[in-house]
N, C-alpha and C. Protein backbone atom coordinates (compact mmCIF):
# COMPACT_ATOMS: atom_id res chain seq x y z
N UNK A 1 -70.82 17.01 -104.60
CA UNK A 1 -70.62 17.92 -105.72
C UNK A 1 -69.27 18.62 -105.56
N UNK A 2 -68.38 18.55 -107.22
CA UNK A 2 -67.15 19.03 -106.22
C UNK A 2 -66.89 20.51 -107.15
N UNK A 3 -66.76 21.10 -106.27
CA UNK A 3 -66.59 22.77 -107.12
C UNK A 3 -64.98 22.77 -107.26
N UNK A 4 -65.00 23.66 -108.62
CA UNK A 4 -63.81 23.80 -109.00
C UNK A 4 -63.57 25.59 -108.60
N UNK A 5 -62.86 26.00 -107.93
CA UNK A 5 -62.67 27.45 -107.40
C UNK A 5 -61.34 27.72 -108.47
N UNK A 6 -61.11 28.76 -109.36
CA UNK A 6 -60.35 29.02 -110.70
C UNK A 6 -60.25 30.54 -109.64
N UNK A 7 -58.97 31.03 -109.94
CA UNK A 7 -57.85 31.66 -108.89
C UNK A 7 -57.28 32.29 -109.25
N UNK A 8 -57.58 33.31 -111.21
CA UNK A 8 -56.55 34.03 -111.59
C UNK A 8 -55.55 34.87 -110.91
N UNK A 9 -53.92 34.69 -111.21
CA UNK A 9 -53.00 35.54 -109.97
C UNK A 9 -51.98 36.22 -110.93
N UNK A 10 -51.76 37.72 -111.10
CA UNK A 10 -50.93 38.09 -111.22
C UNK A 10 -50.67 39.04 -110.14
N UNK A 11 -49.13 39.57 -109.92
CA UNK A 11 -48.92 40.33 -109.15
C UNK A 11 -49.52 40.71 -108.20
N UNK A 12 -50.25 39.90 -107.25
CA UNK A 12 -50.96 40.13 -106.39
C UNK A 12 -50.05 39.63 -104.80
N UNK A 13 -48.86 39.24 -104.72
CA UNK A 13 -48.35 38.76 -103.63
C UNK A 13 -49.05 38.89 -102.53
N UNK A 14 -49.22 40.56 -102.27
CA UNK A 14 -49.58 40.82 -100.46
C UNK A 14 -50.76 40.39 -100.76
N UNK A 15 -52.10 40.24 -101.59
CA UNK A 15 -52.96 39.65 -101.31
C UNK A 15 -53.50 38.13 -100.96
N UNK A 16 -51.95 37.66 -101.85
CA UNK A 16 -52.81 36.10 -101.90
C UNK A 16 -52.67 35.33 -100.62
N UNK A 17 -52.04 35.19 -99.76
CA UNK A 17 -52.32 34.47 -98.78
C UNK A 17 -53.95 34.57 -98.40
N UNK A 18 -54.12 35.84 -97.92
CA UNK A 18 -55.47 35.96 -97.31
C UNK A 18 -56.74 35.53 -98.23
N UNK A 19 -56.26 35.52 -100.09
CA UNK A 19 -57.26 35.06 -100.51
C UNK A 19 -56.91 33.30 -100.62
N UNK A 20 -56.17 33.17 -100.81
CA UNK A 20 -55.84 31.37 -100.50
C UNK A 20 -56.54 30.90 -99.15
N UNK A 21 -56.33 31.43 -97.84
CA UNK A 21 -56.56 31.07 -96.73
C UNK A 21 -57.67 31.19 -96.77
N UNK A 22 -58.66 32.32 -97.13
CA UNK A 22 -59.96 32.26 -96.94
C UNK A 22 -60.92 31.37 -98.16
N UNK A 23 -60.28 30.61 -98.77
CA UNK A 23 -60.86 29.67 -100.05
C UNK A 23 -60.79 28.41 -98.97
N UNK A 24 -59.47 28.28 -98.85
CA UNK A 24 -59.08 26.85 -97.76
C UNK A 24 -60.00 26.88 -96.14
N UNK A 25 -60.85 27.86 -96.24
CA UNK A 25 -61.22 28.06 -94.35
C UNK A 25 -62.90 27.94 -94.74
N UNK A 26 -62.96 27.35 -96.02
CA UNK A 26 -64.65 27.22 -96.31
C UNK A 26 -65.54 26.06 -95.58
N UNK A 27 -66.30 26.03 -94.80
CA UNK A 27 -66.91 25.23 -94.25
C UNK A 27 -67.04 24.05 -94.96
N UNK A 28 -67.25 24.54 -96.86
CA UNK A 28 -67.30 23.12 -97.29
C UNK A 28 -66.51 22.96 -97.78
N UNK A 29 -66.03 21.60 -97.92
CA UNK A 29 -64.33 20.75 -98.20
C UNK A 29 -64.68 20.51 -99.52
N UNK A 30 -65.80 20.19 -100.16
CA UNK A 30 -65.31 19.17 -101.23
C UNK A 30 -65.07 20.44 -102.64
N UNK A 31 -63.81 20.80 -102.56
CA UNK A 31 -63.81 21.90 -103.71
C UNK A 31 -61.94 21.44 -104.06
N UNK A 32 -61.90 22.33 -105.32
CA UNK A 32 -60.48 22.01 -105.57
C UNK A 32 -60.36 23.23 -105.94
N UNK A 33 -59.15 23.99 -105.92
CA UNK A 33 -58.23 25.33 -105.75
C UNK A 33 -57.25 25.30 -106.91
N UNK A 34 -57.99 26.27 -108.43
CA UNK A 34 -57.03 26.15 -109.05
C UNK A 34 -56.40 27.51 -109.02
N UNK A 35 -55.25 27.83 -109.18
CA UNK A 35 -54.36 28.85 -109.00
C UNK A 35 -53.69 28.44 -110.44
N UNK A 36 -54.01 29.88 -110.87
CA UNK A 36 -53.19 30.24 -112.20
C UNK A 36 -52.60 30.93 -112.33
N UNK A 37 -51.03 31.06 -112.54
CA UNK A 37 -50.46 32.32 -112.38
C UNK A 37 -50.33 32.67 -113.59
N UNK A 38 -50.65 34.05 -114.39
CA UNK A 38 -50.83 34.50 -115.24
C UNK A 38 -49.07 34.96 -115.72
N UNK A 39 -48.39 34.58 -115.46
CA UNK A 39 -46.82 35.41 -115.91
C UNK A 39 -46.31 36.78 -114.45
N UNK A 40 -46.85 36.11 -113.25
CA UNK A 40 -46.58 37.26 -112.38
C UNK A 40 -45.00 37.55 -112.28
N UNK A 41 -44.70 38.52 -112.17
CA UNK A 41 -43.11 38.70 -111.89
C UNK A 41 -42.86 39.24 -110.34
N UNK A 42 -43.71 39.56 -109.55
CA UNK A 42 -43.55 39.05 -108.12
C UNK A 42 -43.45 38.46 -107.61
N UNK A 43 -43.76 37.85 -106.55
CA UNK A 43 -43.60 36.60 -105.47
C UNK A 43 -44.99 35.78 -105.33
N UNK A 44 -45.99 36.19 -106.36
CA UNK A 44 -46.84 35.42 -106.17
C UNK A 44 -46.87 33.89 -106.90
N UNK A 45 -45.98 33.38 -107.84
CA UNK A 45 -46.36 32.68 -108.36
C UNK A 45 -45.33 31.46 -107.59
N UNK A 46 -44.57 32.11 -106.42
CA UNK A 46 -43.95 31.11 -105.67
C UNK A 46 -44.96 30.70 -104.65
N UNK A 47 -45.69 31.75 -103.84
CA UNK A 47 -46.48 31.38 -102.95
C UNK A 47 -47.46 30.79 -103.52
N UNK A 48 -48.04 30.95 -104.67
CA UNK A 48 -49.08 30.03 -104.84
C UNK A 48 -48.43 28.53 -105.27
N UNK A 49 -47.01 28.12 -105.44
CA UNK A 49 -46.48 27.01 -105.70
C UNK A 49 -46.45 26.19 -104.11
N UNK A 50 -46.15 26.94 -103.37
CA UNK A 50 -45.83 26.78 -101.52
C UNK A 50 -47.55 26.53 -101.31
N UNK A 51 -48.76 27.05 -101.64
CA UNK A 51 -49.77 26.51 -101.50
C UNK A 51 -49.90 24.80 -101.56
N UNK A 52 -49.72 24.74 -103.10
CA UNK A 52 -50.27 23.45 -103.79
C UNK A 52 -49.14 22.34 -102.85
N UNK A 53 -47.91 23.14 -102.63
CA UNK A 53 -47.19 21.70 -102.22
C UNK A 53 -47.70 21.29 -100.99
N UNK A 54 -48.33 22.15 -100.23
CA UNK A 54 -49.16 21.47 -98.67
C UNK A 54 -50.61 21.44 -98.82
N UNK A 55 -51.21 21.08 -100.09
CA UNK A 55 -52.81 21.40 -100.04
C UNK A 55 -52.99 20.44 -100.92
N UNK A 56 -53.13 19.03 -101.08
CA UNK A 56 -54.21 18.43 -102.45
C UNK A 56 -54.97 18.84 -102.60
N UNK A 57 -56.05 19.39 -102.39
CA UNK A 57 -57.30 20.50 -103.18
C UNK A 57 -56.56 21.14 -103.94
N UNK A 58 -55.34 21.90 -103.73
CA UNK A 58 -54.75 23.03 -104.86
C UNK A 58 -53.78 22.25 -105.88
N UNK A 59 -54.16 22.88 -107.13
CA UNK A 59 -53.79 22.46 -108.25
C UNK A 59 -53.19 24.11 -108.89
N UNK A 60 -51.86 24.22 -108.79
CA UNK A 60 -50.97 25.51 -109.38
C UNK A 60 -50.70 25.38 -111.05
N UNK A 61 -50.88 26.18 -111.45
CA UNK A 61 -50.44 26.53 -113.29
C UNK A 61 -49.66 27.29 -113.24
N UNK A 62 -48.66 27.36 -114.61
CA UNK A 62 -48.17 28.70 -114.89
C UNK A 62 -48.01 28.66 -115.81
N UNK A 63 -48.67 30.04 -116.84
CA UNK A 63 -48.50 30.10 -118.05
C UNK A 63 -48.07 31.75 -118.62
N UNK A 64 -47.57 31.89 -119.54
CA UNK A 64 -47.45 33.42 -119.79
C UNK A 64 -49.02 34.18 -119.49
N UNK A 65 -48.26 36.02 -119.40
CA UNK A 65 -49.44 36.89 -119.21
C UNK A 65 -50.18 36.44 -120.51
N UNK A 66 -51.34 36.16 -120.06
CA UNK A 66 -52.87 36.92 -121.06
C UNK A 66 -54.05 37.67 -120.73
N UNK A 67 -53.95 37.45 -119.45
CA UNK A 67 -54.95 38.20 -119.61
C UNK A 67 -55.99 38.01 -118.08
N UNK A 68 -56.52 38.54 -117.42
CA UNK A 68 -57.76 37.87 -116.86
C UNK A 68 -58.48 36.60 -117.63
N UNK A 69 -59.18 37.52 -118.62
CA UNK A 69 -60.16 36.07 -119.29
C UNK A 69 -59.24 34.96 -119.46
N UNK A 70 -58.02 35.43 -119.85
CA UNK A 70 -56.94 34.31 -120.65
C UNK A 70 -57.26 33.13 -119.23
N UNK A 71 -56.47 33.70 -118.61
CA UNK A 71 -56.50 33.47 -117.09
C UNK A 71 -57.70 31.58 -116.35
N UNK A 72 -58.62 32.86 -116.67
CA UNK A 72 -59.87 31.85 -116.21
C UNK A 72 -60.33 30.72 -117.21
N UNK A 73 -59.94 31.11 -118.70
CA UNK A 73 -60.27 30.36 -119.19
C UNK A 73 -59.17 29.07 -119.66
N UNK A 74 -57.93 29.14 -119.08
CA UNK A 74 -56.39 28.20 -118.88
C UNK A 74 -57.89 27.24 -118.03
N UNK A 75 -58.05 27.66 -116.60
CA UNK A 75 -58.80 27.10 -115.65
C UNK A 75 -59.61 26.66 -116.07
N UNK A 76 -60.63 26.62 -116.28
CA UNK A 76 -61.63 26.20 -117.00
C UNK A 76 -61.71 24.61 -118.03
N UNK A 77 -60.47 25.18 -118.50
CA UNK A 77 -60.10 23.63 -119.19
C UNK A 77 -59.47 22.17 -118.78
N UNK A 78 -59.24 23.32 -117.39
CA UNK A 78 -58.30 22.21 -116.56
C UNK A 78 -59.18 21.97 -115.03
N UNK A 79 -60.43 22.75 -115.33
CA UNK A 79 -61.42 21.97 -114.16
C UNK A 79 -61.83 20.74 -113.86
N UNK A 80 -62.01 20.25 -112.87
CA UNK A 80 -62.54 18.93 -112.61
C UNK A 80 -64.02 18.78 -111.85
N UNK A 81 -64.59 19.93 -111.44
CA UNK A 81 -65.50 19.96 -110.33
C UNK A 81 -66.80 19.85 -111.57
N UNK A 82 -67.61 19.68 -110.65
CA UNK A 82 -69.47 19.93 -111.13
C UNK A 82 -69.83 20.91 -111.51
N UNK A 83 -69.25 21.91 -110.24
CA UNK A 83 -69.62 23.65 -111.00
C UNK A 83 -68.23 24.24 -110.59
N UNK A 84 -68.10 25.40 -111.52
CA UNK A 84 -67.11 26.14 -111.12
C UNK A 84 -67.45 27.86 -110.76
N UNK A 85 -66.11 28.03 -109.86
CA UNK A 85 -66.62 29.78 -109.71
C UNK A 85 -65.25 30.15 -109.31
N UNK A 86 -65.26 31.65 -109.86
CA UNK A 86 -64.59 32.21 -109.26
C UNK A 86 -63.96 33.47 -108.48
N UNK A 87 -62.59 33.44 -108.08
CA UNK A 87 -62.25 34.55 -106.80
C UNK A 87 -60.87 35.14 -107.23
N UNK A 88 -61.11 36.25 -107.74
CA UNK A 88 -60.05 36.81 -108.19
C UNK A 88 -58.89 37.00 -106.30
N UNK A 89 -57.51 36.91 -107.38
CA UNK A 89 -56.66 36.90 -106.31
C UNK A 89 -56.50 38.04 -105.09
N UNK A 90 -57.08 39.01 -105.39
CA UNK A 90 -57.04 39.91 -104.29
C UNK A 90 -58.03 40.48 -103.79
N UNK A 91 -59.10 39.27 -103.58
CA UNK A 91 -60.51 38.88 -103.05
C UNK A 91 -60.27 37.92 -101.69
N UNK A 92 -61.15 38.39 -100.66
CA UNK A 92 -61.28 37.20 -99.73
C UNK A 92 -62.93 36.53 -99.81
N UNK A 93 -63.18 35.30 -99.29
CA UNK A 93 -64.85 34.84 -99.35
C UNK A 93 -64.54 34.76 -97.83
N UNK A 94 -66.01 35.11 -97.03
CA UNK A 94 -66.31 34.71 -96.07
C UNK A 94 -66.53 33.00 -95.89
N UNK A 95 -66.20 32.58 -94.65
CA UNK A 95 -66.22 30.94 -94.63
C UNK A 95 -67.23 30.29 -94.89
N UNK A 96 -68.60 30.83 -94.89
CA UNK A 96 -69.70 29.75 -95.45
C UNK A 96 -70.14 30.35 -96.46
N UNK A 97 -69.10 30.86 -97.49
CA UNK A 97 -69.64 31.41 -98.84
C UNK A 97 -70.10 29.78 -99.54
N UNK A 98 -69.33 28.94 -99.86
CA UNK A 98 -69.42 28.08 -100.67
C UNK A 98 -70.72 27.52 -100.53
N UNK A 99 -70.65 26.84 -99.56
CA UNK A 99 -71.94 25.51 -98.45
C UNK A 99 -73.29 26.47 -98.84
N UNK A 100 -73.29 27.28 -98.85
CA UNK A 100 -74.78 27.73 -99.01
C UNK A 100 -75.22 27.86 -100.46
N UNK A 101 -73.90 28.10 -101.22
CA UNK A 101 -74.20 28.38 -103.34
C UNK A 101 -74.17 26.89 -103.83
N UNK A 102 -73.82 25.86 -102.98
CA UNK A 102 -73.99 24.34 -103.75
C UNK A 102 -75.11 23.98 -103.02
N UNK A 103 -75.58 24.01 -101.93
CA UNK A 103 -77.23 23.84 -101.84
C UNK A 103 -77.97 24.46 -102.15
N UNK A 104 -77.91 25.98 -102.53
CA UNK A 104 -78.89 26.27 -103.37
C UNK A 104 -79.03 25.88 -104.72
N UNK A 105 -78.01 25.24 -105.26
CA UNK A 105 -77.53 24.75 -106.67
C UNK A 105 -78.02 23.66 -106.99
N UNK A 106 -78.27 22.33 -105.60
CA UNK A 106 -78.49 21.68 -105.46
C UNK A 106 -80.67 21.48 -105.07
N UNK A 107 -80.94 22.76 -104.74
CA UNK A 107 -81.92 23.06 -104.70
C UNK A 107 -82.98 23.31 -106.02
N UNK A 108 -82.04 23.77 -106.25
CA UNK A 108 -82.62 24.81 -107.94
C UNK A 108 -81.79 24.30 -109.12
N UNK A 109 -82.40 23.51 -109.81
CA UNK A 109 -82.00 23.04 -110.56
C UNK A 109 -81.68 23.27 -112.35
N UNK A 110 -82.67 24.85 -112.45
CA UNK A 110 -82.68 25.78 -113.40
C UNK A 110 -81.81 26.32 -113.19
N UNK A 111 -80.96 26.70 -112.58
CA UNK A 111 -79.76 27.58 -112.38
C UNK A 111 -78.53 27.89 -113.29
N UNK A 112 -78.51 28.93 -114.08
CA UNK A 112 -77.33 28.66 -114.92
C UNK A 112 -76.25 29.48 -114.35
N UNK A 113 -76.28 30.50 -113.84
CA UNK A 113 -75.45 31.33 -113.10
C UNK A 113 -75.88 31.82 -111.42
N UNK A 114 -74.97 31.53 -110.72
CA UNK A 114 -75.44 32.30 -109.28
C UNK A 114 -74.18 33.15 -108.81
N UNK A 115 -75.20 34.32 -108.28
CA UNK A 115 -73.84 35.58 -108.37
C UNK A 115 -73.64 35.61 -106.73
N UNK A 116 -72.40 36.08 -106.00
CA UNK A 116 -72.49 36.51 -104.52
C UNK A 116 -70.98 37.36 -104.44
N UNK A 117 -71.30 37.92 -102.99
CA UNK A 117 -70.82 38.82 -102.71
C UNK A 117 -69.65 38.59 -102.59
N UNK A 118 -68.08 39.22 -102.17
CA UNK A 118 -67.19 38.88 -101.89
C UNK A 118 -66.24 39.93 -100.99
N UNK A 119 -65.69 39.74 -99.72
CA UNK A 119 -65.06 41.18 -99.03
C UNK A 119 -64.27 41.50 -99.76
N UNK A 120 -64.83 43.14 -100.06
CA UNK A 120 -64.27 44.03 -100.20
C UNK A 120 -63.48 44.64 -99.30
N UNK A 121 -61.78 45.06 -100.03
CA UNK A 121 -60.60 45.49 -98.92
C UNK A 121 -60.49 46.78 -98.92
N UNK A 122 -60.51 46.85 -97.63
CA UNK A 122 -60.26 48.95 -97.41
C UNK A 122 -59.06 49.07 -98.21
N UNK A 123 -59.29 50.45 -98.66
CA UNK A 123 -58.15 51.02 -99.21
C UNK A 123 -57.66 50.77 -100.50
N UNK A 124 -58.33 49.82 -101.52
CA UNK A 124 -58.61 49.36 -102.93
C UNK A 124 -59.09 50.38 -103.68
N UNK A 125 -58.66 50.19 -104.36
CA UNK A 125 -59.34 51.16 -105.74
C UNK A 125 -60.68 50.26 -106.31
């Protein structure tokens, strides 16, 4: 089953490594990494370009600001996976976030939405 992980990014530079790295450090592999940069005018929409060029799982966009929703829903159209979810850019997942929401997915077959947690960063609003 291959999950599509949708990555809205604006202006988030100092965050995104740690949320890139902790998408890429998931126990389970079979997912693809879309990164959308929403019109950032920081340095994020280079680092998320420096992602995709050393990662086939990551697939980089760039389109003008719209929006969050705008955002996810660019992604969305340009998913490829079974299910999709997502991790806003200045979010990290713990490493066996994924492996446990596609076997339960895989378990439960009524499932239209499954919600989970995600670290929260000191010092965030």
């Amino acid at each position: 089953m291959l999950v599509s992980v949708i990555t809205p990014v604006y202006n988030t530079a100092q965050y995104l490594d740690e949320c890139i790295g902790s998408i890429l450090s998931q126990s389970m592999t079979d997912f693809e990494l879309l990164l959308i940069d929403d019109g950032s005018t920081d340095e994020s929409a280079l680092i998320a370009d420096e992602y995709a060029a050393k990662h086939a799982c990551i697939r980089c966009f760039h389109k003008p600001n719209g929006g969050l929703s705008d955002a996810r829903n660019f992604g969305i159209e340009r998913a490829e996976g079974d299910y999709i979810t997502f991790v806003d850019s200045d979010d990290e997942l713990a490493p066996d976030t994924l492996l446990p929401l596609m076997q339960t997915l895989s378990e439960q077959t009524d499932i239209d939405i499954l919600e989970y947690p995600v670290t929260e960063r000191k010092g965030r609003p």
